[in-house]
C-alpha atoms as a PDB file:
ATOM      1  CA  UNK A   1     -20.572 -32.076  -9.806  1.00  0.00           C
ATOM      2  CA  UNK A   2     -21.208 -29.116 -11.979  1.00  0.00           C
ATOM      3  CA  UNK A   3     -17.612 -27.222 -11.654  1.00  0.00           C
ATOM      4  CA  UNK A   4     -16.359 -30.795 -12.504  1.00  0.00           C
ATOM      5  CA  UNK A   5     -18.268 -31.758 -15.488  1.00  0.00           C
ATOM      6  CA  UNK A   6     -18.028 -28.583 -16.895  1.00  0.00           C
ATOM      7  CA  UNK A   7     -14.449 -28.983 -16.597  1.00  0.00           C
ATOM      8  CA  UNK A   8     -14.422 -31.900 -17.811  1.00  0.00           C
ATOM      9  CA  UNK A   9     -15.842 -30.786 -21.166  1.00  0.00           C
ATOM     10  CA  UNK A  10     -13.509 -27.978 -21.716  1.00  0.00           C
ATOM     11  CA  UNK A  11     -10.987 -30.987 -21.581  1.00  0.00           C
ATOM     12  CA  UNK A  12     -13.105 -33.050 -24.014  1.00  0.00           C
ATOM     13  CA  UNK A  13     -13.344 -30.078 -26.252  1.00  0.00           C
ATOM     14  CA  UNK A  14      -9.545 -29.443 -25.978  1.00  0.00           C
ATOM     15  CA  UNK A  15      -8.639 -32.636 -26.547  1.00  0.00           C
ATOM     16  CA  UNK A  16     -11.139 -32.975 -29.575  1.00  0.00           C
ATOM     17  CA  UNK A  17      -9.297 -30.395 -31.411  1.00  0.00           C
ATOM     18  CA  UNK A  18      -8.353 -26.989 -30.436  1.00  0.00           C
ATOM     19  CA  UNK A  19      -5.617 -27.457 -30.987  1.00  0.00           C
ATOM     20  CA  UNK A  20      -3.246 -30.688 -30.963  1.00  0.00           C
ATOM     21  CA  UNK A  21      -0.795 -31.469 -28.245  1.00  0.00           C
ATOM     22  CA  UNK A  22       2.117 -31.860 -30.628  1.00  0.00           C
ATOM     23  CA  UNK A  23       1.418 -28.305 -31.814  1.00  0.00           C
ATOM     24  CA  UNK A  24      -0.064 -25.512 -33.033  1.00  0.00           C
ATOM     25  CA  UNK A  25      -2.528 -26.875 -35.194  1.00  0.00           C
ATOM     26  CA  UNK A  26      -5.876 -25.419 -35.626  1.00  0.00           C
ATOM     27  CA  UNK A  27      -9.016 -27.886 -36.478  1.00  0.00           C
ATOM     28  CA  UNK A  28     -12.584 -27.002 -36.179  1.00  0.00           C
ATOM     29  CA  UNK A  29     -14.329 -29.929 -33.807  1.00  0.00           C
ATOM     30  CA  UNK A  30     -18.275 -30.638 -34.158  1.00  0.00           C
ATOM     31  CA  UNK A  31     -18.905 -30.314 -30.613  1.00  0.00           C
ATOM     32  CA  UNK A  32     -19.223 -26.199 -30.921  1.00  0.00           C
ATOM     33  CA  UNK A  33     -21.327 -24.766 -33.744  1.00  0.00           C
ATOM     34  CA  UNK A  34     -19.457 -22.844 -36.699  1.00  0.00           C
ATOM     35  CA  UNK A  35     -16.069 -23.691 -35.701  1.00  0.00           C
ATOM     36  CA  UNK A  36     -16.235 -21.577 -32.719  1.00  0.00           C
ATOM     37  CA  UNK A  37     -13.677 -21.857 -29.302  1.00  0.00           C
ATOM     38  CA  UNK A  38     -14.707 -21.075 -25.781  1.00  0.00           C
ATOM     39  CA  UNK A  39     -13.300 -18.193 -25.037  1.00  0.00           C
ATOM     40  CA  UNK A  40     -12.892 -18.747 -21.150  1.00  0.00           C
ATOM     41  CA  UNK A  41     -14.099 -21.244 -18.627  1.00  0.00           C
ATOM     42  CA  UNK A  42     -15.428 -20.327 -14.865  1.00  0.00           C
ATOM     43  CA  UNK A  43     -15.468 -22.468 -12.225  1.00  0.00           C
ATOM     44  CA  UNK A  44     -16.826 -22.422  -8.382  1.00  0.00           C
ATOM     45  CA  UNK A  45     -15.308 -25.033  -6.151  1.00  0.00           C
ATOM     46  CA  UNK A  46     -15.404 -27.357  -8.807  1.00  0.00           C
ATOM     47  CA  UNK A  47     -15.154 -31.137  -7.608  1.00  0.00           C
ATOM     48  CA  UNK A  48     -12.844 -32.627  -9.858  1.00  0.00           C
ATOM     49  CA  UNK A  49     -10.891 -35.557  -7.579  1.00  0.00           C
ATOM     50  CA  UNK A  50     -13.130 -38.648  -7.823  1.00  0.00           C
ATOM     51  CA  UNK A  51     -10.524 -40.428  -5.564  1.00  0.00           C
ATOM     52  CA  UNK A  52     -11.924 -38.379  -3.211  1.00  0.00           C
ATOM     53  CA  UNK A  53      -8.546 -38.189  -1.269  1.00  0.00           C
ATOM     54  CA  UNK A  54      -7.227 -34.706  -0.693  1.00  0.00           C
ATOM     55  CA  UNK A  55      -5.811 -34.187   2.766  1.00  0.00           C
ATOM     56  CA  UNK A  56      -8.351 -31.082   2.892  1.00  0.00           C
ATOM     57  CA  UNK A  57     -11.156 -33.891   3.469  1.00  0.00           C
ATOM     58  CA  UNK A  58      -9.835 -33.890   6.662  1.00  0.00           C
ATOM     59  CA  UNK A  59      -8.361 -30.581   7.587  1.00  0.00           C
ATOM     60  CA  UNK A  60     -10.956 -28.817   6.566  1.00  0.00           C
ATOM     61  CA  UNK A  61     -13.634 -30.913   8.346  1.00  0.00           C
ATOM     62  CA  UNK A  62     -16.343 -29.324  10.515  1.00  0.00           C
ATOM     63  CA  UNK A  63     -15.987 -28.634  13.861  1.00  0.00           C
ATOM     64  CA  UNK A  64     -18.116 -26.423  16.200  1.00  0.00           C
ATOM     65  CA  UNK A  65     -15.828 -24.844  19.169  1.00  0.00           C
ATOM     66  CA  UNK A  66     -18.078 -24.341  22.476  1.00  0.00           C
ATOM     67  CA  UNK A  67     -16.276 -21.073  24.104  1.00  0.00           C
ATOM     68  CA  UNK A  68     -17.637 -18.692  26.940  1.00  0.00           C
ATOM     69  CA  UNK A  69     -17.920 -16.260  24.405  1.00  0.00           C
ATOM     70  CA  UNK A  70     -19.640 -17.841  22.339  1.00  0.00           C
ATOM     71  CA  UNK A  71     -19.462 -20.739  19.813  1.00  0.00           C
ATOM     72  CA  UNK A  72     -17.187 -20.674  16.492  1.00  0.00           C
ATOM     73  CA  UNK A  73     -17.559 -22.754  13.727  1.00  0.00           C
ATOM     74  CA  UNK A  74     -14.103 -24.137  11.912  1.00  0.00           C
ATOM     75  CA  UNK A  75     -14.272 -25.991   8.559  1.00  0.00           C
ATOM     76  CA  UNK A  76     -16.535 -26.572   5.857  1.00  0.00           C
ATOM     77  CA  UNK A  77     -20.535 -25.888   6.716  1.00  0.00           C
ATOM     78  CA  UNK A  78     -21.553 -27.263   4.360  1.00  0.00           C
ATOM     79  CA  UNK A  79     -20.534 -30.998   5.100  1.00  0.00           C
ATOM     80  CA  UNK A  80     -20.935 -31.567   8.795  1.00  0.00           C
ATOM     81  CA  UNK A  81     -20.522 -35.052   8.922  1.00  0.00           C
ATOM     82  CA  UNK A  82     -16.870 -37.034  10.207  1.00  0.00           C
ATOM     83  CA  UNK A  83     -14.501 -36.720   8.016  1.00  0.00           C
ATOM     84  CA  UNK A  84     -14.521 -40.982   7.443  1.00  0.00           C
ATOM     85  CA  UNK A  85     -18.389 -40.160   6.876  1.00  0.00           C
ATOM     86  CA  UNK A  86     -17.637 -37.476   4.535  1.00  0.00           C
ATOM     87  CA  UNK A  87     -15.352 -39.209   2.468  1.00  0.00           C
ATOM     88  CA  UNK A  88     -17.453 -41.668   2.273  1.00  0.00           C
ATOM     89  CA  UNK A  89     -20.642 -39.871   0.752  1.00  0.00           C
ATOM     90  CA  UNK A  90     -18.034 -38.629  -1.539  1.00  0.00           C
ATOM     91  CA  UNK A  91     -17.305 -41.479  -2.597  1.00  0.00           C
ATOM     92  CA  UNK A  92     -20.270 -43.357  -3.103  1.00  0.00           C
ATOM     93  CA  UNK A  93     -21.321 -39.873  -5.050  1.00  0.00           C
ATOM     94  CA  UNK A  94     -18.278 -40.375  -7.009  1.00  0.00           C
ATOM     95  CA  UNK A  95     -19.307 -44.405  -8.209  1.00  0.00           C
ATOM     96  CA  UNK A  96     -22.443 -43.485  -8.905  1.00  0.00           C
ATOM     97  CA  UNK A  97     -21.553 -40.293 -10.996  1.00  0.00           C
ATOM     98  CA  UNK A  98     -19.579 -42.878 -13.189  1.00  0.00           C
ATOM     99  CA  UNK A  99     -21.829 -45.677 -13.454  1.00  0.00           C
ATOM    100  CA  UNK A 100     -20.210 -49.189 -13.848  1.00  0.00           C
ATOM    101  CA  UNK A 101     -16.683 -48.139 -15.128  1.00  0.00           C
ATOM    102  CA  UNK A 102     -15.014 -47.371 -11.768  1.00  0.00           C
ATOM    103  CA  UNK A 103     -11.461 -46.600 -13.912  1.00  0.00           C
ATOM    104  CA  UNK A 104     -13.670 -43.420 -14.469  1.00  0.00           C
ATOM    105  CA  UNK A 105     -12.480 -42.478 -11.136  1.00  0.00           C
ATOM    106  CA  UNK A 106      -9.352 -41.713 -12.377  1.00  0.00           C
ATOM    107  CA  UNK A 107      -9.396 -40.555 -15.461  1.00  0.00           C
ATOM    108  CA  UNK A 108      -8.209 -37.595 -16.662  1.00  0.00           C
ATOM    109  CA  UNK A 109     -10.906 -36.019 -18.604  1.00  0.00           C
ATOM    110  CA  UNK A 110     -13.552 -37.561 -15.933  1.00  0.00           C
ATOM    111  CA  UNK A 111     -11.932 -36.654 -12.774  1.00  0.00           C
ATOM    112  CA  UNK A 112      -9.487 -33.824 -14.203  1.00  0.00           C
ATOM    113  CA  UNK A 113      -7.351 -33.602 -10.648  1.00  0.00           C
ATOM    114  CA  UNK A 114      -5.555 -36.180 -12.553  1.00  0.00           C
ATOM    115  CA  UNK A 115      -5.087 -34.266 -16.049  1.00  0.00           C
ATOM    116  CA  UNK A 116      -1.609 -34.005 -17.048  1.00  0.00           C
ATOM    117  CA  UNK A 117       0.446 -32.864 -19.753  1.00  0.00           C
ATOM    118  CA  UNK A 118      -1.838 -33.989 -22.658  1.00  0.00           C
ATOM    119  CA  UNK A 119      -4.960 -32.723 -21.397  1.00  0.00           C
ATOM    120  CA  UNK A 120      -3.718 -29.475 -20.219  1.00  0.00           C
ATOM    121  CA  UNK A 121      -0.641 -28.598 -22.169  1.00  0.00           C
ATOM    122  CA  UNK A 122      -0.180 -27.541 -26.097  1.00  0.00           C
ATOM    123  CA  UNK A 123      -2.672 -24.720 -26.010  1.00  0.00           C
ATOM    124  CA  UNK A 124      -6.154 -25.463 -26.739  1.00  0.00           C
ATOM    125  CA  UNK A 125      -7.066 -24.618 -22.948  1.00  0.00           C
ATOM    126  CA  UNK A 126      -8.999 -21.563 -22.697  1.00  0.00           C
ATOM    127  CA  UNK A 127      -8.344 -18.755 -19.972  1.00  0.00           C
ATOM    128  CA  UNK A 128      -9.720 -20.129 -16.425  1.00  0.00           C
ATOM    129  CA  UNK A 129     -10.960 -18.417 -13.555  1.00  0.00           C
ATOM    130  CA  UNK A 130     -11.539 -20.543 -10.290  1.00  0.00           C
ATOM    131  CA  UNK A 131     -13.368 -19.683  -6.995  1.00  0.00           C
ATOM    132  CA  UNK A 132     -12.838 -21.733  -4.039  1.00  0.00           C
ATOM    133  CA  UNK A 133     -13.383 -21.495  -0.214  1.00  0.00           C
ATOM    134  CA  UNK A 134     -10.554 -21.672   1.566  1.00  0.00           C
ATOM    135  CA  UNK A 135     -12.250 -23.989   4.566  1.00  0.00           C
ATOM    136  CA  UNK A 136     -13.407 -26.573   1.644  1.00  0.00           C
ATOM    137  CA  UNK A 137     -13.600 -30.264   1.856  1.00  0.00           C
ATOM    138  CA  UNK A 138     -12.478 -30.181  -1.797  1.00  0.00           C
ATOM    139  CA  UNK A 139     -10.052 -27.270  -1.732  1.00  0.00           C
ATOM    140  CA  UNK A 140      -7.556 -29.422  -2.916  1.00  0.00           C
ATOM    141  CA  UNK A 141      -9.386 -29.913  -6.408  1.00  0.00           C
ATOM    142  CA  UNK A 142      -9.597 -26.335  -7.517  1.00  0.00           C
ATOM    143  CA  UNK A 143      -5.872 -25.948  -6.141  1.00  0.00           C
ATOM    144  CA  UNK A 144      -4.033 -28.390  -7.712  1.00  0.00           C
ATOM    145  CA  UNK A 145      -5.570 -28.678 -10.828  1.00  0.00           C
ATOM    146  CA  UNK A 146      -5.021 -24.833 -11.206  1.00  0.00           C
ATOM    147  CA  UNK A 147      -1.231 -25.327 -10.315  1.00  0.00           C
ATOM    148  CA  UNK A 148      -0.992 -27.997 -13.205  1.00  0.00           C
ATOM    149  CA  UNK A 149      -3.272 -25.787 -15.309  1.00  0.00           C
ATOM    150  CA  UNK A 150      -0.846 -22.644 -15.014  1.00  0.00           C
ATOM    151  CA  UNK A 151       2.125 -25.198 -15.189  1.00  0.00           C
ATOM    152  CA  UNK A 152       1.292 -26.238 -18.831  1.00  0.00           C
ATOM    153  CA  UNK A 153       0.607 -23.295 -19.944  1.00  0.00           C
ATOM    154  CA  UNK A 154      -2.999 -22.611 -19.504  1.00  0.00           C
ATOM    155  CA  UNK A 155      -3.807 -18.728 -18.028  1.00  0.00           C
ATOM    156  CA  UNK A 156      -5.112 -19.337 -14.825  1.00  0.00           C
ATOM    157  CA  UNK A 157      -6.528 -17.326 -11.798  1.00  0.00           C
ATOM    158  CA  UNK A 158      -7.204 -18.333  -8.658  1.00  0.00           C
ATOM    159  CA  UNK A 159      -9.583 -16.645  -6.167  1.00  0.00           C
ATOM    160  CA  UNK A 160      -9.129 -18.307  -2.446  1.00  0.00           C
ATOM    161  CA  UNK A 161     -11.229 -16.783   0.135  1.00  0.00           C
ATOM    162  CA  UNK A 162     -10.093 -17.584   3.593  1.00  0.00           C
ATOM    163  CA  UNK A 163     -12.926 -19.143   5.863  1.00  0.00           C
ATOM    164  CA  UNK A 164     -15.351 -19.734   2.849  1.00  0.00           C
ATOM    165  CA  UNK A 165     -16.863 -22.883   2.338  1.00  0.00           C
ATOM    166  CA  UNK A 166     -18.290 -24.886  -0.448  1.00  0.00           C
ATOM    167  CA  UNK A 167     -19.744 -22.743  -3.193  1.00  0.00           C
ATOM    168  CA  UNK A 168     -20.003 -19.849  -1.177  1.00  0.00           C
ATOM    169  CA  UNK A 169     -20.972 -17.215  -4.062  1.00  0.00           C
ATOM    170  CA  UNK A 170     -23.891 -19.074  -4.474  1.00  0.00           C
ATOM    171  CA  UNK A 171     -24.922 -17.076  -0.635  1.00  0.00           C
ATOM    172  CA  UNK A 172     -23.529 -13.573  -1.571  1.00  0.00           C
ATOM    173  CA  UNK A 173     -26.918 -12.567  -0.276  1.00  0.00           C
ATOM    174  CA  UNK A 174     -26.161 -13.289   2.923  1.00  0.00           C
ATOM    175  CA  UNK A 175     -27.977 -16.633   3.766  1.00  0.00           C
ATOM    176  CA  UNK A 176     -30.908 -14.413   5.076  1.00  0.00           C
ATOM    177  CA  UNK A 177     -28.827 -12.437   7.455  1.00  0.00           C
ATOM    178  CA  UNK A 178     -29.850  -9.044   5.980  1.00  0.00           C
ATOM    179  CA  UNK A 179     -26.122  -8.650   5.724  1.00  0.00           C
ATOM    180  CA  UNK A 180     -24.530  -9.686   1.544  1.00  0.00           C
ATOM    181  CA  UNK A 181     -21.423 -12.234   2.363  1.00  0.00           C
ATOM    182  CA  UNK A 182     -18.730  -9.652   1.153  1.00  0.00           C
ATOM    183  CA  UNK A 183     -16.727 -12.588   0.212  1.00  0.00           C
ATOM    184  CA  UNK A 184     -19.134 -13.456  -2.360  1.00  0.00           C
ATOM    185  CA  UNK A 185     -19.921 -10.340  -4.105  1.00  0.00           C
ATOM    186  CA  UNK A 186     -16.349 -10.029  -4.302  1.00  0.00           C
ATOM    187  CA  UNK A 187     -16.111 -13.620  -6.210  1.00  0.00           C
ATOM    188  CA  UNK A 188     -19.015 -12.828  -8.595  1.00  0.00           C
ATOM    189  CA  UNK A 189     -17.232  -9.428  -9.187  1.00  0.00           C
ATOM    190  CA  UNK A 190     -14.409 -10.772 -10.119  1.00  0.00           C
ATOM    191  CA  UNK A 191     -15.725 -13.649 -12.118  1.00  0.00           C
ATOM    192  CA  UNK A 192     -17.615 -10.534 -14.294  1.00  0.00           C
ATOM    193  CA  UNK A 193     -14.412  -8.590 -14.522  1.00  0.00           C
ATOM    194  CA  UNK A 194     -12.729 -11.823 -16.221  1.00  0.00           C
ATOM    195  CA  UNK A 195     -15.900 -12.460 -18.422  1.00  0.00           C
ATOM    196  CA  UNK A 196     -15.692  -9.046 -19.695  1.00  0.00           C
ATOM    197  CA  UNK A 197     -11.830  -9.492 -19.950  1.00  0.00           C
ATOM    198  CA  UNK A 198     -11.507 -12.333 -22.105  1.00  0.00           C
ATOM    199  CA  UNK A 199     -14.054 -11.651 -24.367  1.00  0.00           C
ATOM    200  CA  UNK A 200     -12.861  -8.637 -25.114  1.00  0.00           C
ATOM    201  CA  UNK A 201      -9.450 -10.450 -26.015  1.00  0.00           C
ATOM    202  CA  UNK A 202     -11.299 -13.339 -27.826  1.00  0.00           C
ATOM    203  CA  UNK A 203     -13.420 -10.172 -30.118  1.00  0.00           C
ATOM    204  CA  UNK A 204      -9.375  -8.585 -30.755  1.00  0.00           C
ATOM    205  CA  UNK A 205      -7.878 -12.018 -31.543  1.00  0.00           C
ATOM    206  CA  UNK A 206     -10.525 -13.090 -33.894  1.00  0.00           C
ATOM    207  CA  UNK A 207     -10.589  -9.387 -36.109  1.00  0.00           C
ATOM    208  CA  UNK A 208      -7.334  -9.923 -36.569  1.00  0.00           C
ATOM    209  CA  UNK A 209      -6.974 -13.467 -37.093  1.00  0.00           C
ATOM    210  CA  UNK A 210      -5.333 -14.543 -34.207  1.00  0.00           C
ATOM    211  CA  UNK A 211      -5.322 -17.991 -32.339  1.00  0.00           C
ATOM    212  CA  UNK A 212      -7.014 -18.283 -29.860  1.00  0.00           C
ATOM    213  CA  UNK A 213      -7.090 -19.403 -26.797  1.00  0.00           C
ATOM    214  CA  UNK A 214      -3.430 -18.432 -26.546  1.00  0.00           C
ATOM    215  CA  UNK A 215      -0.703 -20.739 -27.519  1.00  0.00           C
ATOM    216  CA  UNK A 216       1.392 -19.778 -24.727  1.00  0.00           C
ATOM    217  CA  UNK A 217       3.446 -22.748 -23.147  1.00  0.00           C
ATOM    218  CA  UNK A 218       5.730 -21.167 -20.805  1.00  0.00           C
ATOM    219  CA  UNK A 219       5.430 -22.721 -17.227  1.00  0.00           C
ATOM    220  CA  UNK A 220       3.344 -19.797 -14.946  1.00  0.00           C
ATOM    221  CA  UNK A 221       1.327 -19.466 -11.443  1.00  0.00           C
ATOM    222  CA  UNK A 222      -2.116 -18.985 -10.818  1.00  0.00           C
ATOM    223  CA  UNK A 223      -2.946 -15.496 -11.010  1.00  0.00           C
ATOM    224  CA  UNK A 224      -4.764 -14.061  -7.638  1.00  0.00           C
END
């Protein structure tokens, strides 16, 4: 659950005191030394729905296709199982990731599929870039929460690579084929390019005293 929790603390940080909901009011929480703001978040298929009930749990299941050519392999890799089997894992993941307090499941800063206007809108939400396979189990948690993201406000983009599964960068070598997974490099390229990017803007908005992460509250759409 990394993507998640580390989602889940740029909402905790956000909602500790970038700045408030009700407005543009900066405030200097404990949890960063000197005052300071992120100045941009990353994630890679981050699982953020502990419901654990996207419809992509079961669209996106694995499925090997015996043809004469040859076989072909549909759906996530990386979770084989049914998709009743794979929800369940999920699940049971999910519990144990929050312990006793199953309302955890739910909650917005724990399970941030279910953040809302609070948690993502009134500035305080720093640039986001998110990387997701488009044959993921969980495809449906870097989606939506993106939407919402960009819907509140936030500046979002939204890399989805068609036929990837779950953390693919993580195999831009190539899984050992001698061949780098072009999909991939192209990810962690891109994830550099927006590193480089917003710090850059973070270095301009703090010499001139600036807010930042932007206060910008117009409704938008994911970048790509």
């Amino acid at each position: 659950a990394g993507g998640g929790t580390a989602l889940s603390v740029v909402l905790s940080l956000k909602m500790a005191g970038g700045w408030s909901p009700a407005g543009i009011k900066e405030s200097h929480p404990d949890a960063l030394p000197g005052g300071q703001y992120l100045a941009g978040a990353v994630f890679f298929s981050p699982w953020t729905n502990l419901q654990c009930d996207s419809p992509d749990y079961y669209y996106n299941s694995f499925a090997k296709i015996v043809g004469a050519v040859g076989d072909v392999y549909v759906g996530d890799i990386m979770f084989r199982g049914h998709p009743r089997q794979n929800l369940d894992d999920f699940t049971a993941n999910a519990k144990s990731y929050v312990g006793s307090d199953h309302s955890l499941l739910s909650d917005p800063i724990a399970s941030p599929f279910f953040a809302g206007a609070d948690e993502l809108g009134g500035g305080g939400v720093p640039p986001m870039y998110f990387a997701v396979g488009g044959s993921e189990s969980i495809l449906g948690d870097s989606l939506i929460v993106a939407q919402k993201a960009a819907l509140y406000g936030a500046k979002v983009q939204l890399d989805v690579m068609v036929g990837m599964w779950h953390d693919f960068p993580m195999y831009s070598e190539g899984c050992g084929s001698g061949s780098e997974l072009w999909q991939g490099i192209r990810a962690l390229n891109r994830t550099a390019l927006f590193i480089q990017r917003i710090g850059q803007r973070k270095i301009v908005a703090s010499r001139w005293g600036l807010m930042w992460p932007p206060a910008d509250y117009r409704p938008q759409t994911p970048a790509t």
